[in-house]
PDB file of N, CA and C in Angstrom:
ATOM      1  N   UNK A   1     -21.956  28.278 118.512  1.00  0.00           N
ATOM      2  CA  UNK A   1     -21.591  29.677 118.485  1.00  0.00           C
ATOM      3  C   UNK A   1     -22.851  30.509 118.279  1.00  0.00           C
ATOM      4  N   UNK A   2     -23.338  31.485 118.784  1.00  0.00           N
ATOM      5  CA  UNK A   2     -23.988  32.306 118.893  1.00  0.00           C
ATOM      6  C   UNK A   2     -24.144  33.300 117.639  1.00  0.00           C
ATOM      7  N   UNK A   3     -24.960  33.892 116.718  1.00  0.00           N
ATOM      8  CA  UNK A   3     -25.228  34.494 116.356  1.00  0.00           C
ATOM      9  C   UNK A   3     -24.691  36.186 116.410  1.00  0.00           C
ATOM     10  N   UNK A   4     -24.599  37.106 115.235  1.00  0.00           N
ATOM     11  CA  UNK A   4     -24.047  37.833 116.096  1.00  0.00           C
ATOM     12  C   UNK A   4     -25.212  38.696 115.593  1.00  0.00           C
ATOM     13  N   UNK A   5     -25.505  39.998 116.759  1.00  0.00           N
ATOM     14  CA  UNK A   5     -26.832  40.645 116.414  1.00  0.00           C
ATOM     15  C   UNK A   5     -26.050  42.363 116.251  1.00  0.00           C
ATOM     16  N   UNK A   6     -27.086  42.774 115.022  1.00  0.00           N
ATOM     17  CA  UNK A   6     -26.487  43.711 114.590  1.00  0.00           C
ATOM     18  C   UNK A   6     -27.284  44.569 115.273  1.00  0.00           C
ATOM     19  N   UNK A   7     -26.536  46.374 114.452  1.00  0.00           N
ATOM     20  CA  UNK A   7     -27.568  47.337 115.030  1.00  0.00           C
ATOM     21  C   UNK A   7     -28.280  47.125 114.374  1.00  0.00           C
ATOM     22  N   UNK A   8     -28.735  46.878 113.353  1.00  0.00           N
ATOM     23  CA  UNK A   8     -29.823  46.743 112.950  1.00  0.00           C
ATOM     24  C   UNK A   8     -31.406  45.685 113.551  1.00  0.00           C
ATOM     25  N   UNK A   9     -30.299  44.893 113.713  1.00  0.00           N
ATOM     26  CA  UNK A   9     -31.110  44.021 114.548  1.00  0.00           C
ATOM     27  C   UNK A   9     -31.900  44.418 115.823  1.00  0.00           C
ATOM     28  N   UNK A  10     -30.786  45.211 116.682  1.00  0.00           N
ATOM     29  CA  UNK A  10     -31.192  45.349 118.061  1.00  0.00           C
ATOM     30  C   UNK A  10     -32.562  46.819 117.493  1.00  0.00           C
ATOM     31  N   UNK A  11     -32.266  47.561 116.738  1.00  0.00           N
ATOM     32  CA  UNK A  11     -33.088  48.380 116.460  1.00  0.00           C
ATOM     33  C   UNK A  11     -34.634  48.415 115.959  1.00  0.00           C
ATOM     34  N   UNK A  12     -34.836  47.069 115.207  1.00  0.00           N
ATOM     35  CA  UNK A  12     -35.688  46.532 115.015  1.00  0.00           C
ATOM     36  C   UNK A  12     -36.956  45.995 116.021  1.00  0.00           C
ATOM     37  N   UNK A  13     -35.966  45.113 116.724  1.00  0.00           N
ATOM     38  CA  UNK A  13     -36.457  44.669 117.831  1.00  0.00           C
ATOM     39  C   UNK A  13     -37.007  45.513 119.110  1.00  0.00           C
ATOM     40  N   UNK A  14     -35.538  46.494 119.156  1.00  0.00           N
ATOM     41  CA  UNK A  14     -35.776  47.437 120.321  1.00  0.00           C
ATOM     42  C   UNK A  14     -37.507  48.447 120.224  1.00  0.00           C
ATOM     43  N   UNK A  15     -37.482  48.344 119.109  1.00  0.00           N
ATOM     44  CA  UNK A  15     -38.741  49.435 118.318  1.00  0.00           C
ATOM     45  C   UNK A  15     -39.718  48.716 118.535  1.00  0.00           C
ATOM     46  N   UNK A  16     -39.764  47.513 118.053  1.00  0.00           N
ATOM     47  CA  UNK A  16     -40.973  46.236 118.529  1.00  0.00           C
ATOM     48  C   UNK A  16     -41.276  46.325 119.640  1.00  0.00           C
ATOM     49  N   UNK A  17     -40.493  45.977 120.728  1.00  0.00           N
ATOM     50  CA  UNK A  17     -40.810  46.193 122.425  1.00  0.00           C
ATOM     51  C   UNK A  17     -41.125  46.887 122.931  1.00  0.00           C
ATOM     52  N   UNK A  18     -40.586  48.616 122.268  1.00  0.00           N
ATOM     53  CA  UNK A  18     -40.640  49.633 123.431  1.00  0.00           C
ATOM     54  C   UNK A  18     -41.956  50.173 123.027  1.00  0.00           C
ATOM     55  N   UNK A  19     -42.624  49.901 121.397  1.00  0.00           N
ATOM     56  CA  UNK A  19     -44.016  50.453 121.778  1.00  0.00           C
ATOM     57  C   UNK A  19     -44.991  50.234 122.475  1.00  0.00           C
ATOM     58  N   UNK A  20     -45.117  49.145 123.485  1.00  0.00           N
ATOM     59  CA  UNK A  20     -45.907  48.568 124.538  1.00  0.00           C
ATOM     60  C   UNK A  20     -45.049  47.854 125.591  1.00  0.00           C
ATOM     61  N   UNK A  21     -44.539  47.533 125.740  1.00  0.00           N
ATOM     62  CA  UNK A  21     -43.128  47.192 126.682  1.00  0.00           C
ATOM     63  C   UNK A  21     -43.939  46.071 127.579  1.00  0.00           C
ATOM     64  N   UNK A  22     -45.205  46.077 128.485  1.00  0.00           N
ATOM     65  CA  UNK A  22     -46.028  45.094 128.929  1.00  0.00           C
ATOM     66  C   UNK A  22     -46.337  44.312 128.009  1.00  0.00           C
ATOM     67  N   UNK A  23     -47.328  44.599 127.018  1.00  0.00           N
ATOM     68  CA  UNK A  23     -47.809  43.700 126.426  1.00  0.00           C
ATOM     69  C   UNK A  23     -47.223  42.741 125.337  1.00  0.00           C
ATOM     70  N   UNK A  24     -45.996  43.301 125.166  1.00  0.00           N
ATOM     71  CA  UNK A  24     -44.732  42.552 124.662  1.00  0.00           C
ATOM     72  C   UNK A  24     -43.893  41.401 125.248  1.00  0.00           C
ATOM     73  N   UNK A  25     -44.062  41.830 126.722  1.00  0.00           N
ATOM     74  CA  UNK A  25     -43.877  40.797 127.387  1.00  0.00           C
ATOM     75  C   UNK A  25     -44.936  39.562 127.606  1.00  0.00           C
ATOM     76  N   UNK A  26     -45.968  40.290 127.936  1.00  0.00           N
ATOM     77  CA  UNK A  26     -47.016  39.333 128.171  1.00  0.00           C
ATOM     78  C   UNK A  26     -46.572  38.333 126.525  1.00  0.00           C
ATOM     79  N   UNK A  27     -46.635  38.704 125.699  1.00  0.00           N
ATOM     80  CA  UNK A  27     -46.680  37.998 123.980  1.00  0.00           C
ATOM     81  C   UNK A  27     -45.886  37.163 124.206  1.00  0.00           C
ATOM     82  N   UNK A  28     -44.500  37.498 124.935  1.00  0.00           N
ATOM     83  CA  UNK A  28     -43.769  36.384 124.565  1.00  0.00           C
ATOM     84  C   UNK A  28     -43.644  35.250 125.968  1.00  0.00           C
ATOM     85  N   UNK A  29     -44.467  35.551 126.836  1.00  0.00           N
ATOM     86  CA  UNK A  29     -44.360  34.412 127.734  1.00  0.00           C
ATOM     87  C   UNK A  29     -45.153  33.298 127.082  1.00  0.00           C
ATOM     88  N   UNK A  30     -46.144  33.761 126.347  1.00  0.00           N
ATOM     89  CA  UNK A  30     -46.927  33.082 125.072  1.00  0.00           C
ATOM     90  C   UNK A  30     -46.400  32.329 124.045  1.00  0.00           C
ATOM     91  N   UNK A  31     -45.883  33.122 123.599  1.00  0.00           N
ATOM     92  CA  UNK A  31     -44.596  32.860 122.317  1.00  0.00           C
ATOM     93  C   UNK A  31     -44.048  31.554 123.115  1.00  0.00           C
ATOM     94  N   UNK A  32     -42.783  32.051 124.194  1.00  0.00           N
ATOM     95  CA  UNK A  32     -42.263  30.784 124.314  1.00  0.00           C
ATOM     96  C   UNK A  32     -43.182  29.622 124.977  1.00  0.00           C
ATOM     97  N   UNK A  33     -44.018  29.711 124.925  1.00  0.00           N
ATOM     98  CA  UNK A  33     -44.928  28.448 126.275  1.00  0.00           C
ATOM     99  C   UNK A  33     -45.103  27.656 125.172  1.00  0.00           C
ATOM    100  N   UNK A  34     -45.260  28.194 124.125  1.00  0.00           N
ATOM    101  CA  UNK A  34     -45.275  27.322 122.809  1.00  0.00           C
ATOM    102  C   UNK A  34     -44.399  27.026 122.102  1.00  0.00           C
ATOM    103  N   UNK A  35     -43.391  27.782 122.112  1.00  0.00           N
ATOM    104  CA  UNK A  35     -42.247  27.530 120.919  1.00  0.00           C
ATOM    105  C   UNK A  35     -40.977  26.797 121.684  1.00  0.00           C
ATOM    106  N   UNK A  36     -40.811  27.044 123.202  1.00  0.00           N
ATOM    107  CA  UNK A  36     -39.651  26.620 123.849  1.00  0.00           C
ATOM    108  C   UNK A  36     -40.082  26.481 125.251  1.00  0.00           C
ATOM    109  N   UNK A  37     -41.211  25.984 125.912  1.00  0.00           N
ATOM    110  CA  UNK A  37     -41.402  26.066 127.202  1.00  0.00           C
ATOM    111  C   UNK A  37     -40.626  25.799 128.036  1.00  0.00           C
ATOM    112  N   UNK A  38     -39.327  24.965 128.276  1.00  0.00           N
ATOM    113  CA  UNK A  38     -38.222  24.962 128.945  1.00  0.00           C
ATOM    114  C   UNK A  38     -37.414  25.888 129.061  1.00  0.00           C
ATOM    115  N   UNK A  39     -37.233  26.837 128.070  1.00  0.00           N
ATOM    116  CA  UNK A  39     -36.676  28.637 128.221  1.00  0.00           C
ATOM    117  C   UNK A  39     -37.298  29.126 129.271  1.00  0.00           C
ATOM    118  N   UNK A  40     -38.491  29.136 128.978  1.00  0.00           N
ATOM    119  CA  UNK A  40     -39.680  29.880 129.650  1.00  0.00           C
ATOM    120  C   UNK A  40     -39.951  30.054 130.817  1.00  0.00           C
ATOM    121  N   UNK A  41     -40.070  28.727 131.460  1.00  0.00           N
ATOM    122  CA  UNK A  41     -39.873  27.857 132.643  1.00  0.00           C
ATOM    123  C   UNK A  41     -38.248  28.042 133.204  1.00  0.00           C
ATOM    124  N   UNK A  42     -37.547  28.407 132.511  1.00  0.00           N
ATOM    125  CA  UNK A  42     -36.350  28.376 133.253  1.00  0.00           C
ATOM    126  C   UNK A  42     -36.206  30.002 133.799  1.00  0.00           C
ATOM    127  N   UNK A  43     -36.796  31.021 132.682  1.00  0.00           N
ATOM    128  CA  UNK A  43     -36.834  32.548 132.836  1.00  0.00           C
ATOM    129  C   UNK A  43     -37.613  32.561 134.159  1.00  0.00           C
ATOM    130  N   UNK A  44     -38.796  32.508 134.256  1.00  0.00           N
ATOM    131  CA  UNK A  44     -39.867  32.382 135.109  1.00  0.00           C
ATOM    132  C   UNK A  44     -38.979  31.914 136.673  1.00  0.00           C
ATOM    133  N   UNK A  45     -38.391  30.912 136.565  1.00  0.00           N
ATOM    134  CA  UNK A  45     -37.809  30.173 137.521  1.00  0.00           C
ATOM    135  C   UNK A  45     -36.530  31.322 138.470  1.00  0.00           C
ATOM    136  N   UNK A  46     -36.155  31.520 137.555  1.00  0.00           N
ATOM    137  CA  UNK A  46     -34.582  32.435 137.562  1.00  0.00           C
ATOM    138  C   UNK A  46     -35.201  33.774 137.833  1.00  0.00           C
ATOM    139  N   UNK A  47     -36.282  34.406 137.853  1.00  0.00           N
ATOM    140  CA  UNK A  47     -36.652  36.027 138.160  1.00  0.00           C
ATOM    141  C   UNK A  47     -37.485  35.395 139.236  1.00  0.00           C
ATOM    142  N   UNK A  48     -37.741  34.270 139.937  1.00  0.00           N
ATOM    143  CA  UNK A  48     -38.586  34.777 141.102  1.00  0.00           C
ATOM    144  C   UNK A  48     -37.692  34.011 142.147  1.00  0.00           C
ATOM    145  N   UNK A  49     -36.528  33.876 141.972  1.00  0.00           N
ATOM    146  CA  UNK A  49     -35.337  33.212 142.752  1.00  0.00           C
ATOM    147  C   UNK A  49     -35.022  34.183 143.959  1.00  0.00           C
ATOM    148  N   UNK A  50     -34.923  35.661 143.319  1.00  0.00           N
ATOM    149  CA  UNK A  50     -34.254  36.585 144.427  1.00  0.00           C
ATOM    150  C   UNK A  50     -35.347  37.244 144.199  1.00  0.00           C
ATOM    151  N   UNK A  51     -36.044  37.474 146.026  1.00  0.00           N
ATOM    152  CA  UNK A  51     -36.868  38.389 146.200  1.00  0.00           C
ATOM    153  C   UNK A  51     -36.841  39.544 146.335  1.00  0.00           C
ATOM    154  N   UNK A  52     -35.176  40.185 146.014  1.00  0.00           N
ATOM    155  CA  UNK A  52     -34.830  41.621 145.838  1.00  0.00           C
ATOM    156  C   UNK A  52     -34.529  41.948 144.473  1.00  0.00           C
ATOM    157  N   UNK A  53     -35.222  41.249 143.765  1.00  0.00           N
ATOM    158  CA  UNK A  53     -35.504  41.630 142.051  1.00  0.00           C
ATOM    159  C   UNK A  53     -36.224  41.912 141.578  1.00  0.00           C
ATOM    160  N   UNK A  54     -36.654  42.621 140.470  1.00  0.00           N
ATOM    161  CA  UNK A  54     -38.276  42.531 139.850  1.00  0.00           C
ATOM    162  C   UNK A  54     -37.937  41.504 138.945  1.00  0.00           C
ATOM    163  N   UNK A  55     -39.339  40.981 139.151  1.00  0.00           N
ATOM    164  CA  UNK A  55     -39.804  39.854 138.094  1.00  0.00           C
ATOM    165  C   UNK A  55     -39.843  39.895 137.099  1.00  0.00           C
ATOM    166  N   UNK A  56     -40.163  41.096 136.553  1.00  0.00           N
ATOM    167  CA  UNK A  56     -40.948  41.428 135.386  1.00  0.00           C
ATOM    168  C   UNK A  56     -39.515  42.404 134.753  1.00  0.00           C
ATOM    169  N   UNK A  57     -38.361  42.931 135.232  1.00  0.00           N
ATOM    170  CA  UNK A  57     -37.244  43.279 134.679  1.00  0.00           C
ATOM    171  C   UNK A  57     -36.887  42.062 134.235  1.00  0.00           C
ATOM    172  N   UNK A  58     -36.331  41.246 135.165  1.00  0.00           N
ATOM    173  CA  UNK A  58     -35.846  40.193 134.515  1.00  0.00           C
ATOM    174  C   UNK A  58     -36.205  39.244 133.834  1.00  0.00           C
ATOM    175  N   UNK A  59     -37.289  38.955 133.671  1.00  0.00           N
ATOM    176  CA  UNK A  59     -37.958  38.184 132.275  1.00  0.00           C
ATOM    177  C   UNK A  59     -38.054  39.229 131.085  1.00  0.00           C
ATOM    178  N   UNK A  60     -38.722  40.506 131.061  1.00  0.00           N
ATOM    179  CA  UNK A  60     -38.161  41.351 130.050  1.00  0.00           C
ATOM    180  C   UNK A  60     -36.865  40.890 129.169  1.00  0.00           C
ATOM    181  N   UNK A  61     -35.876  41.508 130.102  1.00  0.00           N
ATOM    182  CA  UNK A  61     -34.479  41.260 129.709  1.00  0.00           C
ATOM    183  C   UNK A  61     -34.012  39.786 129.143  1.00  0.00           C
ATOM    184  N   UNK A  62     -34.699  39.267 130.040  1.00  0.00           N
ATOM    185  CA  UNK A  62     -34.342  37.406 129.441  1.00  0.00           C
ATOM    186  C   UNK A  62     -35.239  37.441 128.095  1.00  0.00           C
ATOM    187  N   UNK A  63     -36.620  37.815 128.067  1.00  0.00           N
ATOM    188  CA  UNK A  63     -37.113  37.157 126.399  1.00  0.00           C
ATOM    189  C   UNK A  63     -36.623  38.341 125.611  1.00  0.00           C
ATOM    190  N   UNK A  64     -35.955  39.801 125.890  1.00  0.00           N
ATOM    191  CA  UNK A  64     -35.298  40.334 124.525  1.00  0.00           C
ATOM    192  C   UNK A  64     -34.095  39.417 124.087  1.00  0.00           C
ATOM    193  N   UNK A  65     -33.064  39.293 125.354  1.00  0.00           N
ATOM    194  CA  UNK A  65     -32.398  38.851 124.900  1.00  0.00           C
ATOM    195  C   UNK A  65     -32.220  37.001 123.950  1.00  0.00           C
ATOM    196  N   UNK A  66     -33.227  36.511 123.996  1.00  0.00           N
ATOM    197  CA  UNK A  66     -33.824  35.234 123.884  1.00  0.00           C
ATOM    198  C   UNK A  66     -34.327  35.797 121.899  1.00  0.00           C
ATOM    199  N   UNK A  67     -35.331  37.156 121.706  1.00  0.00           N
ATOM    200  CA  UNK A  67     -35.364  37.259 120.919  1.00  0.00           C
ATOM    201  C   UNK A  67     -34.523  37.750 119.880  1.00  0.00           C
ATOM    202  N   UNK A  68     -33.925  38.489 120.581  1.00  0.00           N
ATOM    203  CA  UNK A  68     -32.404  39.001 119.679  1.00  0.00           C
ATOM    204  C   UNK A  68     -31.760  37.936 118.907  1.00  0.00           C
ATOM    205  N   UNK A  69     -31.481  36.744 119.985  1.00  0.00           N
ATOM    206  CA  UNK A  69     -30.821  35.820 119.295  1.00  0.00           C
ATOM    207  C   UNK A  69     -31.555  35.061 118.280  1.00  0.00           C
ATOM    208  N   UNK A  70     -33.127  34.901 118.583  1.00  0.00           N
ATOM    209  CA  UNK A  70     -33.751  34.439 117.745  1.00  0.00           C
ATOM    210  C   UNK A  70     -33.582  35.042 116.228  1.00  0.00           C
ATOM    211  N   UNK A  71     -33.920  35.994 116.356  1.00  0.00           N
ATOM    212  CA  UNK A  71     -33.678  37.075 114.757  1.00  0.00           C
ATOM    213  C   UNK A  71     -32.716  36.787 114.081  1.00  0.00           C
ATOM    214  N   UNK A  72     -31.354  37.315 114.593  1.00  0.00           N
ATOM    215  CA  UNK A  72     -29.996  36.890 114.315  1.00  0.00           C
ATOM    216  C   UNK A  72     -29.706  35.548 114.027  1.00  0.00           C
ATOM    217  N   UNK A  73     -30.400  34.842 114.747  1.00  0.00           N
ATOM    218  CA  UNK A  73     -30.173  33.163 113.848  1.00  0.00           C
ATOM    219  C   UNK A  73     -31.128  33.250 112.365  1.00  0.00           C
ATOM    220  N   UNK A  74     -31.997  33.518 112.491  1.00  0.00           N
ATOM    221  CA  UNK A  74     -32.608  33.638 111.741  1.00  0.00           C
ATOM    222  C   UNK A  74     -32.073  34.246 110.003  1.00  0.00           C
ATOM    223  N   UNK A  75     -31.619  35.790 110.381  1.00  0.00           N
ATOM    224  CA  UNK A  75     -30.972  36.172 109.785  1.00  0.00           C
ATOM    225  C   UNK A  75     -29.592  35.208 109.118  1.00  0.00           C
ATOM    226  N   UNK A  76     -28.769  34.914 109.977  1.00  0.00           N
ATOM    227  CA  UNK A  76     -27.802  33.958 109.267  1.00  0.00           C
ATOM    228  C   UNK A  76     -28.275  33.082 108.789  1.00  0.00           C
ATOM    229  N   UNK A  77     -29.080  32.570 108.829  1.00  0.00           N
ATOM    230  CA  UNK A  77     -29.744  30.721 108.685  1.00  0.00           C
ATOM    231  C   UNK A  77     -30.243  31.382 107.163  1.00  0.00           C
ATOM    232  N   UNK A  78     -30.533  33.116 106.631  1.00  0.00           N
ATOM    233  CA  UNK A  78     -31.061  33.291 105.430  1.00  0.00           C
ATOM    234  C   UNK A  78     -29.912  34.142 104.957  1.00  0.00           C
ATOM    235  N   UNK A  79     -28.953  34.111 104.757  1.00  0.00           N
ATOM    236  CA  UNK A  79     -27.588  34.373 104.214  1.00  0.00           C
ATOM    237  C   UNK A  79     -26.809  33.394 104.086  1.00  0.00           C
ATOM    238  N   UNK A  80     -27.041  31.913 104.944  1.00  0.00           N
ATOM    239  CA  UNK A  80     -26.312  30.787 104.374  1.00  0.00           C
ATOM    240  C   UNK A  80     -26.881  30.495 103.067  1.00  0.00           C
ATOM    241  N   UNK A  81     -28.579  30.441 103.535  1.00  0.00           N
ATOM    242  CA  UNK A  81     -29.199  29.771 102.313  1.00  0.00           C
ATOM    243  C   UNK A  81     -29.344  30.505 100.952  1.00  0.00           C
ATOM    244  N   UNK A  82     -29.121  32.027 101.257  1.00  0.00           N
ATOM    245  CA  UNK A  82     -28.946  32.462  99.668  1.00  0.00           C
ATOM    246  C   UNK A  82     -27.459  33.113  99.102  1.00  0.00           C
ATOM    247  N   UNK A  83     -26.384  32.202  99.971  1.00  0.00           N
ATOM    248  CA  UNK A  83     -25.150  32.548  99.666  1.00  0.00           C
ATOM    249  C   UNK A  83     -25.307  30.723  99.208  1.00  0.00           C
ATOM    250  N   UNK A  84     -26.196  29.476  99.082  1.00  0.00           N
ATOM    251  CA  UNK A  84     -25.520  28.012  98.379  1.00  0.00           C
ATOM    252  C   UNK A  84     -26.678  28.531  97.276  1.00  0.00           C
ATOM    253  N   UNK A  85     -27.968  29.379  96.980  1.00  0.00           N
ATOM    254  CA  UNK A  85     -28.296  29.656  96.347  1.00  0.00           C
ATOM    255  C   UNK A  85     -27.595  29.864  94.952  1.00  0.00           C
ATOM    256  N   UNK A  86     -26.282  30.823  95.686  1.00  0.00           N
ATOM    257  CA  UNK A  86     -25.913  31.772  94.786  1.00  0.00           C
ATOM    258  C   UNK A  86     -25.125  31.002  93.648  1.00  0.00           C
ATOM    259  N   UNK A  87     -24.459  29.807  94.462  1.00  0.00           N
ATOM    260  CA  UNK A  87     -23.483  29.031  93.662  1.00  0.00           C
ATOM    261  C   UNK A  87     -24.193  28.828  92.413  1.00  0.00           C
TER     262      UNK A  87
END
């Protein structure tokens, strides 16, 4: 099950990206080549499929949405652990 991403979340993030919007991208083709290169490779793969797309929209869109979920797991994964804390 998927994570669920808040406004807060998306706001965070959204603020992260949109102050450079290129070079954010460029970061995370980086990011994942290291952290998940099979994402990466699959994004990459999937935006240069249809030559009536931009490339660079759709990898955008694929690593926000890739990071969104990242956060949001994140986030839960630190509300499990300080909700067995709490016991």
């Amino acid at each position: 099950m998927l994570p669920i991403i808040t406004e807060e979340i998306s706001s965070e993030i959204f603020s992260e990206v949109f102050q450079d919007v290129q070079s954010w991208r460029k970061n995370m083709v980086q990011y994942l080549k290291e952290e998940n290169p099979e994402i990466n490779t699959a994004i990459l793969e999937v935006a240069k499929y249809d030559e009536g797309i931009d490339l660079k929209a759709v990898a955008l869109g694929a690593y926000l949405s890739y990071r969104l979920i990242e956060v949001a797991t994140e986030n839960d994964e630190l509300a499990v652990d300080g909700s067995y804390a709490a016991e």
